[in-house]
PDB file of N, CA and C in Angstrom:
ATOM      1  N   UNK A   1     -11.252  21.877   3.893  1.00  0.00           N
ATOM      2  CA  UNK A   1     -11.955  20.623   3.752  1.00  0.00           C
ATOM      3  C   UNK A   1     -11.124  19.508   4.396  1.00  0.00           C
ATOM      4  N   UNK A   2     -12.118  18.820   5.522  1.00  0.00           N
ATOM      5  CA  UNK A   2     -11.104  17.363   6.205  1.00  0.00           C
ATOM      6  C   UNK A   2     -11.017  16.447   4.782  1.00  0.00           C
ATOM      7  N   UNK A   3     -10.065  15.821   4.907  1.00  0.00           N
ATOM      8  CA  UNK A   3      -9.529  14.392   4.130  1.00  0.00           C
ATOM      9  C   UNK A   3     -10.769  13.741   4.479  1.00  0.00           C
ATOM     10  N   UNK A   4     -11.277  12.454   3.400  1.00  0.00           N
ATOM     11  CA  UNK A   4     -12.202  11.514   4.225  1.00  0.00           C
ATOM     12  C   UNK A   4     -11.006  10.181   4.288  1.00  0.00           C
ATOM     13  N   UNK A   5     -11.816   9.621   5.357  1.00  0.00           N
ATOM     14  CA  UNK A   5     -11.066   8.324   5.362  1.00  0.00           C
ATOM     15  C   UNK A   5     -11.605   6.978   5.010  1.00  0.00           C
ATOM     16  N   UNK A   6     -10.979   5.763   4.869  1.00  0.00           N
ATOM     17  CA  UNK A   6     -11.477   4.868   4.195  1.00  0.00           C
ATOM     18  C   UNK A   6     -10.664   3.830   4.530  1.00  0.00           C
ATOM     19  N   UNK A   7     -11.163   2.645   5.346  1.00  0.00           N
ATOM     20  CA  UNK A   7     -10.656   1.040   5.777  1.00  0.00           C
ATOM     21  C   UNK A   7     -10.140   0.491   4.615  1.00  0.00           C
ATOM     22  N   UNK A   8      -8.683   0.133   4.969  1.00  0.00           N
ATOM     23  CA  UNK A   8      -8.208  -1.156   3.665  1.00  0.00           C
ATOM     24  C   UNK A   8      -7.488  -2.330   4.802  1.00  0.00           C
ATOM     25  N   UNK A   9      -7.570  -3.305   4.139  1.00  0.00           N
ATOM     26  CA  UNK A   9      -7.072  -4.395   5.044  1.00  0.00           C
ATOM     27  C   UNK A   9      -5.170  -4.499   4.666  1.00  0.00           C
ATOM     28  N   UNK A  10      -4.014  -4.785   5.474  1.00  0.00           N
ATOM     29  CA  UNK A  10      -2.866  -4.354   5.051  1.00  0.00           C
ATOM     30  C   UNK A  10      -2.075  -5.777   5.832  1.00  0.00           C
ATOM     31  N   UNK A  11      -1.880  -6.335   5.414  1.00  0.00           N
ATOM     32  CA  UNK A  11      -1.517  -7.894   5.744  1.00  0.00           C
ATOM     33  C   UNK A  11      -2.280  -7.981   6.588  1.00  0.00           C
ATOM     34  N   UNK A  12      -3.507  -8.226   6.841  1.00  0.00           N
ATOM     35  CA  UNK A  12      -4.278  -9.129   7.088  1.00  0.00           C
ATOM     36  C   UNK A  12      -4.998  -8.025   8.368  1.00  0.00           C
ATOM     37  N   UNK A  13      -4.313  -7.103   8.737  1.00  0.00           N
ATOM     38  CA  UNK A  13      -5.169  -5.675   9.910  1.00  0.00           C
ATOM     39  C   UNK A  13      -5.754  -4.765   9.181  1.00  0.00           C
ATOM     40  N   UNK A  14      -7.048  -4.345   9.095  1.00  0.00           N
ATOM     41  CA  UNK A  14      -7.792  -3.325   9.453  1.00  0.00           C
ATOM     42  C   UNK A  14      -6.691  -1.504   9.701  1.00  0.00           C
ATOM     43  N   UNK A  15      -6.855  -1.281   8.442  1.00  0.00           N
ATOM     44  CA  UNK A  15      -5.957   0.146   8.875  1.00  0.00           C
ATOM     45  C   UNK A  15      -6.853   1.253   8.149  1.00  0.00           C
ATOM     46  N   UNK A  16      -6.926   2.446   8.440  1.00  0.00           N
ATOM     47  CA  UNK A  16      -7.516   3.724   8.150  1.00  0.00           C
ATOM     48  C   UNK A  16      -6.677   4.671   7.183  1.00  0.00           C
ATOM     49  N   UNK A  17      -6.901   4.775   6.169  1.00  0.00           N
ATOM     50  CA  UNK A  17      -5.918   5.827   5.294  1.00  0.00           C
ATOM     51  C   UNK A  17      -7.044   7.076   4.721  1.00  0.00           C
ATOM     52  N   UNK A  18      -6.358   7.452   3.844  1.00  0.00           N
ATOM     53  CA  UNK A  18      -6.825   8.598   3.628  1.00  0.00           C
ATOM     54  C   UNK A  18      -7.915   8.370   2.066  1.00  0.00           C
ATOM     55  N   UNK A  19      -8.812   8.852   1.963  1.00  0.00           N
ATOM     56  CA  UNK A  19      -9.392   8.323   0.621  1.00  0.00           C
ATOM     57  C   UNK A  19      -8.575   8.957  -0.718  1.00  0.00           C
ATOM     58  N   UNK A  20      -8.357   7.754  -1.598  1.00  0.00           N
ATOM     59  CA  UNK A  20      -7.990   8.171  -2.630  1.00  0.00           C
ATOM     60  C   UNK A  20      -6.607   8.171  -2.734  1.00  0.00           C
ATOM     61  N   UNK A  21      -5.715   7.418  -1.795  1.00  0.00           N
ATOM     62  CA  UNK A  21      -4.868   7.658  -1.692  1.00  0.00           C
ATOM     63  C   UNK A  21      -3.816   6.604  -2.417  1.00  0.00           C
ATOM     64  N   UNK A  22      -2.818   6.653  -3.030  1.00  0.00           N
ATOM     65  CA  UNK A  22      -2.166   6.022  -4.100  1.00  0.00           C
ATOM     66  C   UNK A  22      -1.294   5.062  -3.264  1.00  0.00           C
ATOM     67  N   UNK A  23      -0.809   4.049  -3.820  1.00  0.00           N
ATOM     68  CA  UNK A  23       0.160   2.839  -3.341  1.00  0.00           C
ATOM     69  C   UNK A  23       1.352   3.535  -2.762  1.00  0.00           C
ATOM     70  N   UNK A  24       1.698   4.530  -3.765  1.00  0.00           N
ATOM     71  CA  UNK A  24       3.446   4.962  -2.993  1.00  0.00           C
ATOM     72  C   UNK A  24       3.077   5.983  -2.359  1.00  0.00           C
ATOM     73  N   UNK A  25       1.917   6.605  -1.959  1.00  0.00           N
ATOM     74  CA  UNK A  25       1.701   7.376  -1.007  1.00  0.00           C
ATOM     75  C   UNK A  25       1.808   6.653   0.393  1.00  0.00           C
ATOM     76  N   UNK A  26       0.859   5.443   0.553  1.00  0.00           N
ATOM     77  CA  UNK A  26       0.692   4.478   1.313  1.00  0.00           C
ATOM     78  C   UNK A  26       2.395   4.010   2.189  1.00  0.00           C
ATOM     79  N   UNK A  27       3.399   3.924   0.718  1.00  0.00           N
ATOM     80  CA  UNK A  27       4.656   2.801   0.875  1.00  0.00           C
ATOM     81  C   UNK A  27       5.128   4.113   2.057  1.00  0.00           C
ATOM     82  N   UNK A  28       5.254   5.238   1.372  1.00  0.00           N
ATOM     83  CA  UNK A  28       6.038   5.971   1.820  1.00  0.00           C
ATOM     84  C   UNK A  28       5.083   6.744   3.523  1.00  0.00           C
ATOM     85  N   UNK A  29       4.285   6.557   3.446  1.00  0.00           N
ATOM     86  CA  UNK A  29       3.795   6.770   5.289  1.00  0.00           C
ATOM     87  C   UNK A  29       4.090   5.633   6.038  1.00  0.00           C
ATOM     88  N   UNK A  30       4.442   4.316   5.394  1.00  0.00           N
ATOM     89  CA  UNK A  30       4.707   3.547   5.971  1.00  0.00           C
ATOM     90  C   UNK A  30       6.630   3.313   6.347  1.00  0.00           C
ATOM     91  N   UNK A  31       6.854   3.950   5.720  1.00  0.00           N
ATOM     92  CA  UNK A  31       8.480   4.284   5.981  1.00  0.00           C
ATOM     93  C   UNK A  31       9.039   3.272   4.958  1.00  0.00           C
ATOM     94  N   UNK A  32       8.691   2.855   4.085  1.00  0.00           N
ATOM     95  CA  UNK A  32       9.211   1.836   3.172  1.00  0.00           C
ATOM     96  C   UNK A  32       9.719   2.120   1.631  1.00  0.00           C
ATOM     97  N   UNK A  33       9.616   3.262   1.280  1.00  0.00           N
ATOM     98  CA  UNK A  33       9.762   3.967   0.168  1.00  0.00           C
ATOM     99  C   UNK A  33      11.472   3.645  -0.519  1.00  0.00           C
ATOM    100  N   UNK A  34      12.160   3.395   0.335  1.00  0.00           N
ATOM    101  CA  UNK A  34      13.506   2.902   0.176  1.00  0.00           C
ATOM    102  C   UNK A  34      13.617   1.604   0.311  1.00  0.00           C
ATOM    103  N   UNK A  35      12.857   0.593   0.367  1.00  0.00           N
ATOM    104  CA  UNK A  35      13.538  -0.534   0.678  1.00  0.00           C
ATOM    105  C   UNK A  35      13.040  -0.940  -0.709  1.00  0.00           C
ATOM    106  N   UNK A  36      12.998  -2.505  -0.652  1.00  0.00           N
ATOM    107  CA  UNK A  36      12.855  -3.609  -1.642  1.00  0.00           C
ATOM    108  C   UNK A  36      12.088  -4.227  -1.125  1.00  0.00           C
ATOM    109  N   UNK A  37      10.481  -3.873  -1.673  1.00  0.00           N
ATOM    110  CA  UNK A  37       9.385  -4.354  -1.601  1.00  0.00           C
ATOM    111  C   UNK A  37       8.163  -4.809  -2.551  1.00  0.00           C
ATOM    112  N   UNK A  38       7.379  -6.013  -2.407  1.00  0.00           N
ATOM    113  CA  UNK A  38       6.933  -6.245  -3.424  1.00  0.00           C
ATOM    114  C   UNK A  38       4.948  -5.899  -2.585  1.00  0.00           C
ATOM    115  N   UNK A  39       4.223  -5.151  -3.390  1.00  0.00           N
ATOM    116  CA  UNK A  39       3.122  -4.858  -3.088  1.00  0.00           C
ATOM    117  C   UNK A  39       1.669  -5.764  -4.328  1.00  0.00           C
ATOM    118  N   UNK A  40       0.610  -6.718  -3.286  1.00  0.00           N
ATOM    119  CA  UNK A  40      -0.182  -7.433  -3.879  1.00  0.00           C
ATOM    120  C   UNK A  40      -1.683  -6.396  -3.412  1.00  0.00           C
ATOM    121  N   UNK A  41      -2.637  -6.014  -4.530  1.00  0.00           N
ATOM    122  CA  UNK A  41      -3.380  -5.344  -4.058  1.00  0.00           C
ATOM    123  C   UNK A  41      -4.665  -6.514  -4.488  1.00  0.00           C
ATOM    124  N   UNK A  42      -5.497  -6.982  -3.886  1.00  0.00           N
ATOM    125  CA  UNK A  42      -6.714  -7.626  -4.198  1.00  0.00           C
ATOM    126  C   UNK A  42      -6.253  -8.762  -5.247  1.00  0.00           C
ATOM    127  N   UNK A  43      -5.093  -9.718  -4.593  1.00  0.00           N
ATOM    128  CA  UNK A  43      -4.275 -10.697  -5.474  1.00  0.00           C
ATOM    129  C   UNK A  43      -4.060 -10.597  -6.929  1.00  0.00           C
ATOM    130  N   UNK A  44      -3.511  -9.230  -6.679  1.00  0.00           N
ATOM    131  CA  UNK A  44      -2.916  -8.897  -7.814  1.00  0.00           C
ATOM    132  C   UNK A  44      -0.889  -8.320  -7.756  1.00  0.00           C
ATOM    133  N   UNK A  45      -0.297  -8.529  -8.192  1.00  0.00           N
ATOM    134  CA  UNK A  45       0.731  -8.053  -7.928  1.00  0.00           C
ATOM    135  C   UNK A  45       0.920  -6.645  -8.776  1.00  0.00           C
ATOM    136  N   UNK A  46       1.217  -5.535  -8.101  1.00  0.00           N
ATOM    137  CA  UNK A  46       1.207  -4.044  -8.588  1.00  0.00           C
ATOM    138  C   UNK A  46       3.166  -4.111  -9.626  1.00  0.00           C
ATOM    139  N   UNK A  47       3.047  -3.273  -9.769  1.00  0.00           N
ATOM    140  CA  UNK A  47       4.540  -3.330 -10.684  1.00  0.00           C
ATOM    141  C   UNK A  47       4.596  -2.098  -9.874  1.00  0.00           C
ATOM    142  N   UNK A  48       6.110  -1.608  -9.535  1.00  0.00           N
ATOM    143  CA  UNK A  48       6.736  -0.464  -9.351  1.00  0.00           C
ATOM    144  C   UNK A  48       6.012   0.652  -9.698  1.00  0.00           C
ATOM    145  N   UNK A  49       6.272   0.176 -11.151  1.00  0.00           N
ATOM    146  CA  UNK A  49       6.252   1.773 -11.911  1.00  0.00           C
ATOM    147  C   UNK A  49       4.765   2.492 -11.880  1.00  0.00           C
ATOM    148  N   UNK A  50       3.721   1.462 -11.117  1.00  0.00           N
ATOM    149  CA  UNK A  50       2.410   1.864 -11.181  1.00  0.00           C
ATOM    150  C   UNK A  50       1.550   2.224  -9.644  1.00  0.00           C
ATOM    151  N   UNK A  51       2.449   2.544  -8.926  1.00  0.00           N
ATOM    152  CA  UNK A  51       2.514   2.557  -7.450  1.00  0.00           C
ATOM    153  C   UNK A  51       1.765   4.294  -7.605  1.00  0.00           C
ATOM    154  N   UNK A  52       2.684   4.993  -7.908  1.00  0.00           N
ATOM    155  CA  UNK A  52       2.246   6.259  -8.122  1.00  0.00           C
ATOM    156  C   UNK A  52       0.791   6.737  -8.738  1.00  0.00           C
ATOM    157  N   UNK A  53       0.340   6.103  -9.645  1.00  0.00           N
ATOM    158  CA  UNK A  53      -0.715   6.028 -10.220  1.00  0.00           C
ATOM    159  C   UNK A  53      -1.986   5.044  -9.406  1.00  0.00           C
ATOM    160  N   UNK A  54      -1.872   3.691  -9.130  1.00  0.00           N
ATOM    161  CA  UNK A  54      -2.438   2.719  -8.276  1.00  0.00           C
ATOM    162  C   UNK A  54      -3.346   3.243  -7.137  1.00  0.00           C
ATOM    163  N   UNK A  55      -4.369   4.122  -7.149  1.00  0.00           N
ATOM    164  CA  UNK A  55      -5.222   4.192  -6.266  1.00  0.00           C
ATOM    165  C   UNK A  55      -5.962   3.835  -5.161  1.00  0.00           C
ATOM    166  N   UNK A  56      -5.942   3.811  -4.157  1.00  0.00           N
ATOM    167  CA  UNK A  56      -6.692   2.809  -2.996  1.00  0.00           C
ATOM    168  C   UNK A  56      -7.938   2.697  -3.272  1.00  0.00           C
ATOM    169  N   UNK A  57      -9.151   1.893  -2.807  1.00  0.00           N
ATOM    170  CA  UNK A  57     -10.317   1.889  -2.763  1.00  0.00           C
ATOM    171  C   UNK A  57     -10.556   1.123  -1.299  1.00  0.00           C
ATOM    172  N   UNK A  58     -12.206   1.905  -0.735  1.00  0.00           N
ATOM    173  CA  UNK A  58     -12.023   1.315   1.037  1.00  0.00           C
ATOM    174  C   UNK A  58     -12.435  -0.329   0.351  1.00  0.00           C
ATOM    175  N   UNK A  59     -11.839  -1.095   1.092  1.00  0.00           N
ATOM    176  CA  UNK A  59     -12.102  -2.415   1.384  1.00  0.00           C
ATOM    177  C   UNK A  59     -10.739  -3.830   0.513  1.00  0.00           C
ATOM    178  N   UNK A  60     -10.167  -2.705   0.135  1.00  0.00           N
ATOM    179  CA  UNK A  60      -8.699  -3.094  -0.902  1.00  0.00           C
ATOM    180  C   UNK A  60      -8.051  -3.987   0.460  1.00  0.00           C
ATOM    181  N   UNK A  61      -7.487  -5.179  -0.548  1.00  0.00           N
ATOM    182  CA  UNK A  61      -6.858  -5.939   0.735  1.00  0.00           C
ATOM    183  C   UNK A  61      -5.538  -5.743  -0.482  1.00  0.00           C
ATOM    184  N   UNK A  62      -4.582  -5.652   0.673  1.00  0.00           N
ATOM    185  CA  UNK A  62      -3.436  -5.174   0.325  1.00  0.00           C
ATOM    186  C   UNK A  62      -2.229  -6.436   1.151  1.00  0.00           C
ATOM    187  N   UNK A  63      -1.128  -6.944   0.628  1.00  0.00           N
ATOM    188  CA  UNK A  63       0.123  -7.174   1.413  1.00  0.00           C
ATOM    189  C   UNK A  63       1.096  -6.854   0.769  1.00  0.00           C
ATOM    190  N   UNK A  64       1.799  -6.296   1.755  1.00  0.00           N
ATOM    191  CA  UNK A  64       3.200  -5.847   1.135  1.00  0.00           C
ATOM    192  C   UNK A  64       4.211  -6.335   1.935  1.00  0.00           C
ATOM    193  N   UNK A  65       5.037  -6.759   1.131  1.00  0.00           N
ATOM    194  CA  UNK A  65       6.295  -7.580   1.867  1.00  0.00           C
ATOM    195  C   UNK A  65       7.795  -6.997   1.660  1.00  0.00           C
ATOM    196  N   UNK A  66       8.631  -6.757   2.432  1.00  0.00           N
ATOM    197  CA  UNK A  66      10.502  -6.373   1.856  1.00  0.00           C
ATOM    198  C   UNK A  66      11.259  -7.246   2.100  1.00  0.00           C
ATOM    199  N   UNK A  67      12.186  -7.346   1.147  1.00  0.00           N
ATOM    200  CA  UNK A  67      13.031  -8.460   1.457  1.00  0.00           C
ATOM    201  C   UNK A  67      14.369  -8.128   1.886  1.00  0.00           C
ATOM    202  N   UNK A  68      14.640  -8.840   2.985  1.00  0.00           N
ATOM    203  CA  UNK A  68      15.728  -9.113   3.839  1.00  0.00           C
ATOM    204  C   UNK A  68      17.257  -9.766   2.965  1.00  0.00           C
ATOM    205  N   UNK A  69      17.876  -9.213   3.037  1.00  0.00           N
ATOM    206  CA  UNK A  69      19.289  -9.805   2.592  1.00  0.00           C
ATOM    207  C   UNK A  69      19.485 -10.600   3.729  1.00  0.00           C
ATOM    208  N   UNK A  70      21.167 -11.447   3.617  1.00  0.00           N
ATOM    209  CA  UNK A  70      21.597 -11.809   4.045  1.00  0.00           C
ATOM    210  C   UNK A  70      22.165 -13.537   3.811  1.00  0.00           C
ATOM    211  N   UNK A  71      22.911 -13.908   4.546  1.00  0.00           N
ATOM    212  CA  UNK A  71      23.104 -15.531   4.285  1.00  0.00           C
ATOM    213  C   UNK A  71      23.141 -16.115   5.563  1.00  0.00           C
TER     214      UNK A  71
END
């Protein structure tokens, strides 16, 4: 059986994922799974610990941001 796919908006572009697919599934195809990032799904702010659980739906507007050290 193919995956279906399903449009979510991801700072502000049009991207194609997989249906059904969870926040830290998402973090981690995006190569971000290690950093220090804060994820807003449909102006909501997600908590960590609910990334794993946090489900996509097509039309979810999503931004996710990491933060940069430094001085």
């Amino acid at each position: 059986m193919v995956p279906r796919e399903m449009t979510i908006v991801l700072n502000g572009d049009e991207r194609e994922c997989r249906e059904n697919m969870t926040i830290a599934e998402l973090v981690t195809e995006l190569g971000l799974g290690q950093r220090r990032i804060a994820v807003e799904a449909n102006r909501e702010i997600i908590p960590r610990e609910q990334y794993a659980t946090h489900r996509l739906r097509a039309g979810d507007h999503l931004e996710i941001v990491h933060f940069v050290g430094g001085g």
